[in-house]
C-alpha atoms as a PDB file:
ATOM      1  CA  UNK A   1      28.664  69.409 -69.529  1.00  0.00           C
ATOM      2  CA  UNK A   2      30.729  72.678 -70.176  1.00  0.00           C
ATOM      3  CA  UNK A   3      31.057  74.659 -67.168  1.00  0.00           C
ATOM      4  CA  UNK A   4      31.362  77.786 -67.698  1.00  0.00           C
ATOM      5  CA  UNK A   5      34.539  79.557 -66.672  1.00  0.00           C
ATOM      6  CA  UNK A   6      36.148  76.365 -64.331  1.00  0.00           C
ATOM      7  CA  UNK A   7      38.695  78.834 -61.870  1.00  0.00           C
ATOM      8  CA  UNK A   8      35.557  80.771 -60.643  1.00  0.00           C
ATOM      9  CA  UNK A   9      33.646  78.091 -60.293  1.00  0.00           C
ATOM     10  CA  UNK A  10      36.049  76.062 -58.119  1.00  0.00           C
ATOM     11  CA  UNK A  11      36.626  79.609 -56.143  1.00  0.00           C
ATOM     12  CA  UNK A  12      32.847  79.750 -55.492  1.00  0.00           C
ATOM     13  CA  UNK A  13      32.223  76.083 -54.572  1.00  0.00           C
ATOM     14  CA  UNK A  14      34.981  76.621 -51.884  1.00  0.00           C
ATOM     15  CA  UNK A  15      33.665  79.692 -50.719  1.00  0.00           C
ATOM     16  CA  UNK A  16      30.106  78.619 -50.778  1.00  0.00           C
ATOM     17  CA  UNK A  17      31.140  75.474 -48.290  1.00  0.00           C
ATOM     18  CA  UNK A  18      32.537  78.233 -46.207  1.00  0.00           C
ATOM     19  CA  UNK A  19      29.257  80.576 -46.167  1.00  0.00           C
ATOM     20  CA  UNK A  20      31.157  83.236 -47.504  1.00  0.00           C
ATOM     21  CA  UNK A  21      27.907  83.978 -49.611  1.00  0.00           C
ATOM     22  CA  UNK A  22      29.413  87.707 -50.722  1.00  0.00           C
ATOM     23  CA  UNK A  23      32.779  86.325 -51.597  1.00  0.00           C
ATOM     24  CA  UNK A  24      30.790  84.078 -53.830  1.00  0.00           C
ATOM     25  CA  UNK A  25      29.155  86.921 -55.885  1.00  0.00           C
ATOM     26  CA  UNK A  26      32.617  89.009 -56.060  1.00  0.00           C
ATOM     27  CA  UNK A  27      34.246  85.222 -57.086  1.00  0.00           C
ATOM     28  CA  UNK A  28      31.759  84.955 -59.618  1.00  0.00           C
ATOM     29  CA  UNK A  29      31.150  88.628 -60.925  1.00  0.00           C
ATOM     30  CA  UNK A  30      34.280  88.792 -63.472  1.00  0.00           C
ATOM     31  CA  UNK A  31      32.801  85.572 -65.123  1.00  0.00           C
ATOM     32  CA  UNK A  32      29.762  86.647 -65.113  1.00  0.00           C
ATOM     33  CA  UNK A  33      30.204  90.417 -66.666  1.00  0.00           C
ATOM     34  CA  UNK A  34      32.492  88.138 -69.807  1.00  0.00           C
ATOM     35  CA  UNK A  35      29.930  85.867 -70.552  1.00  0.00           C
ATOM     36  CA  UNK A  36      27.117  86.161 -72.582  1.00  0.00           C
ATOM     37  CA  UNK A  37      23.625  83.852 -73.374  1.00  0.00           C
ATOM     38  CA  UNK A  38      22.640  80.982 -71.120  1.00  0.00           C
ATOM     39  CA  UNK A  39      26.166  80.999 -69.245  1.00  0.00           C
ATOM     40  CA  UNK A  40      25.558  84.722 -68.340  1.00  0.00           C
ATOM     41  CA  UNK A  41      22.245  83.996 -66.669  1.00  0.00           C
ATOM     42  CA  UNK A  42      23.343  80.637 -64.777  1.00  0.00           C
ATOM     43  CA  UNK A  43      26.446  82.871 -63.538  1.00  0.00           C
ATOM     44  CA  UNK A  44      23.537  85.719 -62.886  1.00  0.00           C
ATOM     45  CA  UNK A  45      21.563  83.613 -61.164  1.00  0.00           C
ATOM     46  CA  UNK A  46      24.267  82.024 -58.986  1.00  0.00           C
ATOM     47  CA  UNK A  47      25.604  85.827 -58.000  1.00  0.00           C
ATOM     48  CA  UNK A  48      21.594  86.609 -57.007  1.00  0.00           C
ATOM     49  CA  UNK A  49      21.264  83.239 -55.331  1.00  0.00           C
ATOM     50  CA  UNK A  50      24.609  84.180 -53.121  1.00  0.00           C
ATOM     51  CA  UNK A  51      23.299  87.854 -52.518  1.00  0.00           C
ATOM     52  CA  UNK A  52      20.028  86.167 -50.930  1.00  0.00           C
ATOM     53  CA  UNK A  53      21.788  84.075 -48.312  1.00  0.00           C
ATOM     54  CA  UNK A  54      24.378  86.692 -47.606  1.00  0.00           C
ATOM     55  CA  UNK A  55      20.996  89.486 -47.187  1.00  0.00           C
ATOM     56  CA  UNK A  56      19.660  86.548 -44.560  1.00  0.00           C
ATOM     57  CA  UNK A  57      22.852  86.033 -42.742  1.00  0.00           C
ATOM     58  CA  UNK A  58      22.346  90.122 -42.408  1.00  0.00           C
ATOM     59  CA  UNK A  59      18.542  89.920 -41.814  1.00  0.00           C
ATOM     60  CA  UNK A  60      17.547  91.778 -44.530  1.00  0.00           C
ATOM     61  CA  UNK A  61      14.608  89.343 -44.919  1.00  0.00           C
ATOM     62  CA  UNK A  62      13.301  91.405 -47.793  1.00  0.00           C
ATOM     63  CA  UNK A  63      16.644  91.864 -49.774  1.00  0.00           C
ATOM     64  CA  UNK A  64      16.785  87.864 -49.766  1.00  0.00           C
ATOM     65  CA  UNK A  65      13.368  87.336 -50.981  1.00  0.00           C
ATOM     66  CA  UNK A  66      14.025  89.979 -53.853  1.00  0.00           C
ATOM     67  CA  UNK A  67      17.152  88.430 -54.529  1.00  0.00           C
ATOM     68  CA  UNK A  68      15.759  84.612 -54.722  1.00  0.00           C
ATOM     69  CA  UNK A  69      13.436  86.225 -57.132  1.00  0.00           C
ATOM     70  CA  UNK A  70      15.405  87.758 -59.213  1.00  0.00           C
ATOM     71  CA  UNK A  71      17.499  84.255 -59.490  1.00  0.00           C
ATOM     72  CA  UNK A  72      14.251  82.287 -59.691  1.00  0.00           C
ATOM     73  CA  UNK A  73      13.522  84.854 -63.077  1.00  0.00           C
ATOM     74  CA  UNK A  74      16.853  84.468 -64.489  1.00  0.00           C
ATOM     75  CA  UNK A  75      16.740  81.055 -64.345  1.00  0.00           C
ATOM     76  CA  UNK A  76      13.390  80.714 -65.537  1.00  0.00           C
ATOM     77  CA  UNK A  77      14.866  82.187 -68.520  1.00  0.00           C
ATOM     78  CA  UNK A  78      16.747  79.501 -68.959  1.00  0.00           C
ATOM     79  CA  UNK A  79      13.726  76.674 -68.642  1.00  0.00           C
ATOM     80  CA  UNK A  80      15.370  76.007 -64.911  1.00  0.00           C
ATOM     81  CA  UNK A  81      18.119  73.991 -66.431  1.00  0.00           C
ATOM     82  CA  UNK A  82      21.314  74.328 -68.029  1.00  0.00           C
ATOM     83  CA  UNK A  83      23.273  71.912 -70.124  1.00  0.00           C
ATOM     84  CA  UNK A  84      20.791  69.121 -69.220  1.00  0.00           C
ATOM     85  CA  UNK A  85      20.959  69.990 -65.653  1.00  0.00           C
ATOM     86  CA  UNK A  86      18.017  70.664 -64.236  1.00  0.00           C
ATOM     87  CA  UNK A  87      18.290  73.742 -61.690  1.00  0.00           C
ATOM     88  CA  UNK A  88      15.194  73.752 -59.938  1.00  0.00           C
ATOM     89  CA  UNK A  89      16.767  71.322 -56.892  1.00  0.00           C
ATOM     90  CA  UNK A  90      19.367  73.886 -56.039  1.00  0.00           C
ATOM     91  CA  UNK A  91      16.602  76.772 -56.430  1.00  0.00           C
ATOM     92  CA  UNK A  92      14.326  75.413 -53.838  1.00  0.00           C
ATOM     93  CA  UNK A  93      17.222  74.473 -51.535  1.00  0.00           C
ATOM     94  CA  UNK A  94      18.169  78.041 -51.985  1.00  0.00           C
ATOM     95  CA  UNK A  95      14.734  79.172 -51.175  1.00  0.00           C
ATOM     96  CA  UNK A  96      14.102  76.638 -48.013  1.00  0.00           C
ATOM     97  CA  UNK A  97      17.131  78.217 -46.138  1.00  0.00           C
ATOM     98  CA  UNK A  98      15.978  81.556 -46.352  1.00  0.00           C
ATOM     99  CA  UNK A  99      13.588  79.842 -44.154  1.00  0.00           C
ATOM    100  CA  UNK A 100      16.114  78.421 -41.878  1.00  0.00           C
ATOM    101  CA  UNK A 101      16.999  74.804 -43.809  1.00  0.00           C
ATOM    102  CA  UNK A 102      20.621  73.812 -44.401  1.00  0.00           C
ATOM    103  CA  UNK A 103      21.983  75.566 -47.341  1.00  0.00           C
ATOM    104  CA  UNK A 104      22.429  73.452 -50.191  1.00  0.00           C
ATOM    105  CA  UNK A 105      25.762  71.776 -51.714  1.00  0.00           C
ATOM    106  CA  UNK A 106      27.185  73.628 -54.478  1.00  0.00           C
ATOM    107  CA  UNK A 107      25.290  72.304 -57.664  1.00  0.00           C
ATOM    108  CA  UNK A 108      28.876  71.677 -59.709  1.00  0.00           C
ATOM    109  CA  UNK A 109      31.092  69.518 -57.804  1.00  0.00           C
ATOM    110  CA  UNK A 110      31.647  67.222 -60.870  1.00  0.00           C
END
């Protein structure tokens, strides 16, 4: 699968393992703002997915549920999968801890 710009997703993964949910978006944005098509909304999606967690660690219950939806549209977009890979897993994992699961693995460790 092509990943789309390899550096910021590495930066992300780590930072994602970490928590560091708004270090995610700002490791992501640059990426994001040069790409176009189904790589800009993955990257979109990933920055709105990061946003939610960061508004929960805050407890801006209503900033993460906009956010998750926003992601949830953007990906939608994209037929909830990219380059085969279906994105719907990482979604709901996304979406269960807003509700106080375990946040998911980073999707792109391969």
């Amino acid at each position: 699968m092509r990943q789309p710009n390899r550096e910021a997703l590495d930066r992300a993964a780590r930072l994602w393992q970490e928590g560091a949910f708004w270090e995610v978006h700002e490791a992501l944005e640059p990426a994001w703002m040069a790409s176009r098509g189904e790589e800009r909304l993955l990257l979109h999606g990933l920055i709105q997915l990061a946003a939610a967690l960061e508004a929960r660690r805050r407890g801006r219950a209503r900033g993460a549920r906009a956010n998750l939806a926003k992601a949830r549209a953007k990906w939608a977009a994209l037929g909830f999968r990219y380059h085969g890979r279906d994105l719907r897993p990482f979604l709901e994992g996304c979406a269960r801890a807003l509700e106080g699961a375990p946040v998911p693995a980073w999707p792109w460790e391969d």
